[in-house]
Protein backbone atom coordinates (compact mmCIF):
# COMPACT_ATOMS: atom_id res chain seq x y z
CA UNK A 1 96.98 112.08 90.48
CA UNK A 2 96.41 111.58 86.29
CA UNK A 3 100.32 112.59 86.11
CA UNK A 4 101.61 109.48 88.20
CA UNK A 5 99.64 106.45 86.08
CA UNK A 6 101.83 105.69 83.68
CA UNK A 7 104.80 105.78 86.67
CA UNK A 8 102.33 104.06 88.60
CA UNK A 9 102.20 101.32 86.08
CA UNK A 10 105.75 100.90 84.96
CA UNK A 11 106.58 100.32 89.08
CA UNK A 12 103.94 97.95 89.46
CA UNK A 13 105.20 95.21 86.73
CA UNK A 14 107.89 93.80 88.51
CA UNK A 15 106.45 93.56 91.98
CA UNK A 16 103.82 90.87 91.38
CA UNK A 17 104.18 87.18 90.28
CA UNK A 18 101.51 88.38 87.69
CA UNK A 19 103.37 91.43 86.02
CA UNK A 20 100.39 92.90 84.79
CA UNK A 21 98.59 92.47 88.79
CA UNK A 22 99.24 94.57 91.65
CA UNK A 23 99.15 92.37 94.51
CA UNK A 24 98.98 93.01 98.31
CA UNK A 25 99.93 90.94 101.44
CA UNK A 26 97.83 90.41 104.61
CA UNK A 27 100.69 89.53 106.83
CA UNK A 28 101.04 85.85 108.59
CA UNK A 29 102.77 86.07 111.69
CA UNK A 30 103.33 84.96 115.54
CA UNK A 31 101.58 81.82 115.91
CA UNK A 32 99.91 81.96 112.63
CA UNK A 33 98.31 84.87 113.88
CA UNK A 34 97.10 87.32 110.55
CA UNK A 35 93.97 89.46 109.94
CA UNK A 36 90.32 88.40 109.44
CA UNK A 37 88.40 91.41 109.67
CA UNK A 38 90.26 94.56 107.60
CA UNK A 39 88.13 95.31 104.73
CA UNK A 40 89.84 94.36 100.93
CA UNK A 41 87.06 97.42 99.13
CA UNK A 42 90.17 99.84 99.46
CA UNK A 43 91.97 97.91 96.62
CA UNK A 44 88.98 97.82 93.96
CA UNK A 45 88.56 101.77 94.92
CA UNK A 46 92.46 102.27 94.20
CA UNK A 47 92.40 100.07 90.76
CA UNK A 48 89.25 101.98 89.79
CA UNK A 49 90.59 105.40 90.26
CA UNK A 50 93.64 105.01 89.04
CA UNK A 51 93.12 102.35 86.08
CA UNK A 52 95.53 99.92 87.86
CA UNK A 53 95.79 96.07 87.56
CA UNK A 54 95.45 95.78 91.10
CA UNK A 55 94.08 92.56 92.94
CA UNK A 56 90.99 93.15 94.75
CA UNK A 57 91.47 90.36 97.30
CA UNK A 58 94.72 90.54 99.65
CA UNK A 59 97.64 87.11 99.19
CA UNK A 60 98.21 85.94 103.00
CA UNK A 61 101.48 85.53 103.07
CA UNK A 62 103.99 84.82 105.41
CA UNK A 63 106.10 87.33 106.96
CA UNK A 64 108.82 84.92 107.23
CA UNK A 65 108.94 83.81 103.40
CA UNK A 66 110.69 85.54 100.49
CA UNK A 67 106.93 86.07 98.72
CA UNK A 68 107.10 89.18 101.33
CA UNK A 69 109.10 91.05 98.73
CA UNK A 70 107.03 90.68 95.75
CA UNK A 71 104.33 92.81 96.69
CA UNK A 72 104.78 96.78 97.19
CA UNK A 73 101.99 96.63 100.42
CA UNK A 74 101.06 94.73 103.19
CA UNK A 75 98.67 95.09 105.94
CA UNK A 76 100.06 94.28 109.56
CA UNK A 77 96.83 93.93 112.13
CA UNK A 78 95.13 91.21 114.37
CA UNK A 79 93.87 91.01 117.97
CA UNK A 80 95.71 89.80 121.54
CA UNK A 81 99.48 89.89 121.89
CA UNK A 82 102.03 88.64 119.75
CA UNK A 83 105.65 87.68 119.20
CA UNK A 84 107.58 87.82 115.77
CA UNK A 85 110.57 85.53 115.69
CA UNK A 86 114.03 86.00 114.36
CA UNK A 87 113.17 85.43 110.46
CA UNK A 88 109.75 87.44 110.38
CA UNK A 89 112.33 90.48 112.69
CA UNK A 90 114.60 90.47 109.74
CA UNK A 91 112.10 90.16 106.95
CA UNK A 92 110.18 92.91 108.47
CA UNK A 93 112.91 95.20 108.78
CA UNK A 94 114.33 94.21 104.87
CA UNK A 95 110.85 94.80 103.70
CA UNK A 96 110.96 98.05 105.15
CA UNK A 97 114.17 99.01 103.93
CA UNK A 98 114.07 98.08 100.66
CA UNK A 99 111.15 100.35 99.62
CA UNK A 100 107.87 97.84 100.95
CA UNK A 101 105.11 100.06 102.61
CA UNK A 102 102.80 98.30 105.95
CA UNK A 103 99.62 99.69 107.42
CA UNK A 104 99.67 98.65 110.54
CA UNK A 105 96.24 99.04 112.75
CA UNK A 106 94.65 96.46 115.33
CA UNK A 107 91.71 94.47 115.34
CA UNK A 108 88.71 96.46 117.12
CA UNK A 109 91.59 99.07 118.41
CA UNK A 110 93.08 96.24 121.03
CA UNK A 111 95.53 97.38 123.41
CA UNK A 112 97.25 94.24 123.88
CA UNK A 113 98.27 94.05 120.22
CA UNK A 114 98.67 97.50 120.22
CA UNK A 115 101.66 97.13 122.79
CA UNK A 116 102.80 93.80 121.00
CA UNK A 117 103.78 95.87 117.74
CA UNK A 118 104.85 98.66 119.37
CA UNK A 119 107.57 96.55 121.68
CA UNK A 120 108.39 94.83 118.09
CA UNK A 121 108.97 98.07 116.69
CA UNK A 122 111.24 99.68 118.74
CA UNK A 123 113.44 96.30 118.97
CA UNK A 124 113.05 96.29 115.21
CA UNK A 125 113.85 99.96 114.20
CA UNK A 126 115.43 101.41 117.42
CA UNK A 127 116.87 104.11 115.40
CA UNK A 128 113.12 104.73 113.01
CA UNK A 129 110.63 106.22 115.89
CA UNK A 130 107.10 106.44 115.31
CA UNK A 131 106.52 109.91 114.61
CA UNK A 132 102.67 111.80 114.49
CA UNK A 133 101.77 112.58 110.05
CA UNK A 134 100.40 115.79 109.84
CA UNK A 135 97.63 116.43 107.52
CA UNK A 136 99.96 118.70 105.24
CA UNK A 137 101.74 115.03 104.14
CA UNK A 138 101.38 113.41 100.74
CA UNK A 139 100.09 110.74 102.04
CA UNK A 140 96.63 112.69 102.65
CA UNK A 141 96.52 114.01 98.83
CA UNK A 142 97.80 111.03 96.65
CA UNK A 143 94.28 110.45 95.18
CA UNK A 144 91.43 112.06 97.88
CA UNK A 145 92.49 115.02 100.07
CA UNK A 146 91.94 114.66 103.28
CA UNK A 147 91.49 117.76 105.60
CA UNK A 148 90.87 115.65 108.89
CA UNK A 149 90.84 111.77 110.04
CA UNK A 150 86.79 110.87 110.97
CA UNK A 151 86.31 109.61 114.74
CA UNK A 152 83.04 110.47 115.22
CA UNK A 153 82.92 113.26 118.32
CA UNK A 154 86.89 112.54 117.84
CA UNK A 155 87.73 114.57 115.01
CA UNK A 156 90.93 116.46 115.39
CA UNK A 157 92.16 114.77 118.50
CA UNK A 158 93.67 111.75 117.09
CA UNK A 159 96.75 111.62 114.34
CA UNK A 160 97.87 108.75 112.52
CA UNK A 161 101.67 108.11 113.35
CA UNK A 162 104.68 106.80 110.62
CA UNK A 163 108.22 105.77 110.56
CA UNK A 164 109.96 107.10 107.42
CA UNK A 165 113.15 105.69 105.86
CA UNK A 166 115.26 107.69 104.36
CA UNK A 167 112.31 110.60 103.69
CA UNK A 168 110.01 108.12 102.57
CA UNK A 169 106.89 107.17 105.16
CA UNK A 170 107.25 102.86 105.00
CA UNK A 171 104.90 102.29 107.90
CA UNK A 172 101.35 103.68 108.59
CA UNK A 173 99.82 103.45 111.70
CA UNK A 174 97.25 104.22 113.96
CA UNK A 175 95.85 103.34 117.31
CA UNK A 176 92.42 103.74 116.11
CA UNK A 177 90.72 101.28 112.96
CA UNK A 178 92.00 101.46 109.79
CA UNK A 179 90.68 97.90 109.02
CA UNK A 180 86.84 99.40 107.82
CA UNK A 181 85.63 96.25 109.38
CA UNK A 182 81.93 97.20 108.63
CA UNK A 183 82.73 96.34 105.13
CA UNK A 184 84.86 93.34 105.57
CA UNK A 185 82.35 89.92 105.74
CA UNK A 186 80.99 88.72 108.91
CA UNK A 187 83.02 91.53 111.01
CA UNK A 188 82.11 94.40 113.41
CA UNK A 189 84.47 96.84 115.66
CA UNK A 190 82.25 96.47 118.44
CA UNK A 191 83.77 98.22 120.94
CA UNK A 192 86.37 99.40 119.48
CA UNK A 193 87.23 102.82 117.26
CA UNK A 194 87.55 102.86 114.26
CA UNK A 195 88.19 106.01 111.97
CA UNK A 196 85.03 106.70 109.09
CA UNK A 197 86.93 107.90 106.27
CA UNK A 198 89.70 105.20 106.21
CA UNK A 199 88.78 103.40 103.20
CA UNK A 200 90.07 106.86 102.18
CA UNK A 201 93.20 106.80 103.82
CA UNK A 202 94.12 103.38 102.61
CA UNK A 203 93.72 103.89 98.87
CA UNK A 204 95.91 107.01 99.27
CA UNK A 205 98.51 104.25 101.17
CA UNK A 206 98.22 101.82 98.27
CA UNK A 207 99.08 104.59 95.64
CA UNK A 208 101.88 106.66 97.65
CA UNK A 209 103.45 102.83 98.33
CA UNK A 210 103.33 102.86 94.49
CA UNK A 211 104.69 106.81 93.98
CA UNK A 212 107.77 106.36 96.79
């Protein structure tokens, strides 16, 4: 991990309206629909282990505005069913293109929104799949390896899922909780699933959005 800080650094400067800062988006989308409840600790983790300039609060930003492109990461997530019109579509899928990396994961693992993104998706990238990450990908030794994902009595039946551009992986997702809710203010996944180690996962996703 040492040997990517300094290209760590030098691809950070021109993605933030700060050039010294590291900034990333929490997505504003649908009917002003965004996230409350997905927990900001992974970014102070990620600037502390890598010596980073890196914001430790998320910019909500719009997914239909330009201000998209000026950060390397977003988070996509929320709760109930959506609809993305015709700008966020295209912004989403230029983000994407054009080297921007999006963890996608619902609120308290709801279905409905579940099936929103995944019908946006495949109208989005009909040609990009989501495809299962196995735990051999960079993704799961950027900064902490990571032998498994942590569901409780779940371990080693769920797999987080990607599309990749061009070899690179530009969206994470999964089904179950990346948001670490029980460390985001005033929140619980009650109900829901949620996966124990994915403050984890996350700072790995900041830093290989960096690397790729």
């Amino acid at each position: 991990m040492i040997r990517h800080t300094l290209l760590l650094a030098s691809l950070a400067l021109p993605l933030s309206a700060n050039p010294t800062t590291i900034t990333c988006g929490n997505l504003v989308y649908g009917k002003n629909q965004t996230s409350v409840c997905f927990a900001n600790t992974f970014l102070s983790d990620a600037a502390r282990e890598t010596g980073l300039d890196i914001d430790p609060e998320f910019d909500r930003i719009k997914l239909a505005s330009e201000e998209v492109f000026r950060t390397p990461l977003c988070i996509f997530t929320g709760e109930g069913t959506f609809q993305l019109n015709e700008a966020e579509r295209a912004n989403l899928k230029r983000y994407v293109m054009n080297g921007g990396f999006i963890i996608v994961s619902p609120g308290c693992s709801d279905q409905k929104w579940n099936a929103a993104f995944k019908r946006e998706l495949a109208a989005i990238f009909p040609a990009h799949p989501l495809e299962p990450i196995e735990m051999d990908h960079e993704l799961f030794s950027m900064v902490h390896t990571i032998t498994h994902l942590d569901a409780g009595s779940r371990v080693g039946h769920i797999k987080l899922h990607g599309v990749h551009v061009n070899g690179r992986l530009a969206i994470l997702y999964s089904p179950e909780g990346l948001n670490n809710a029980g460390n985001a203010k005033g929140c619980c996944c009650c109900g829901g699933n949620e996966l124990r180690n994915s403050r984890e996962i996350n700072v790995n996703a900041l830093v290989y959005a960096l690397v790729y």
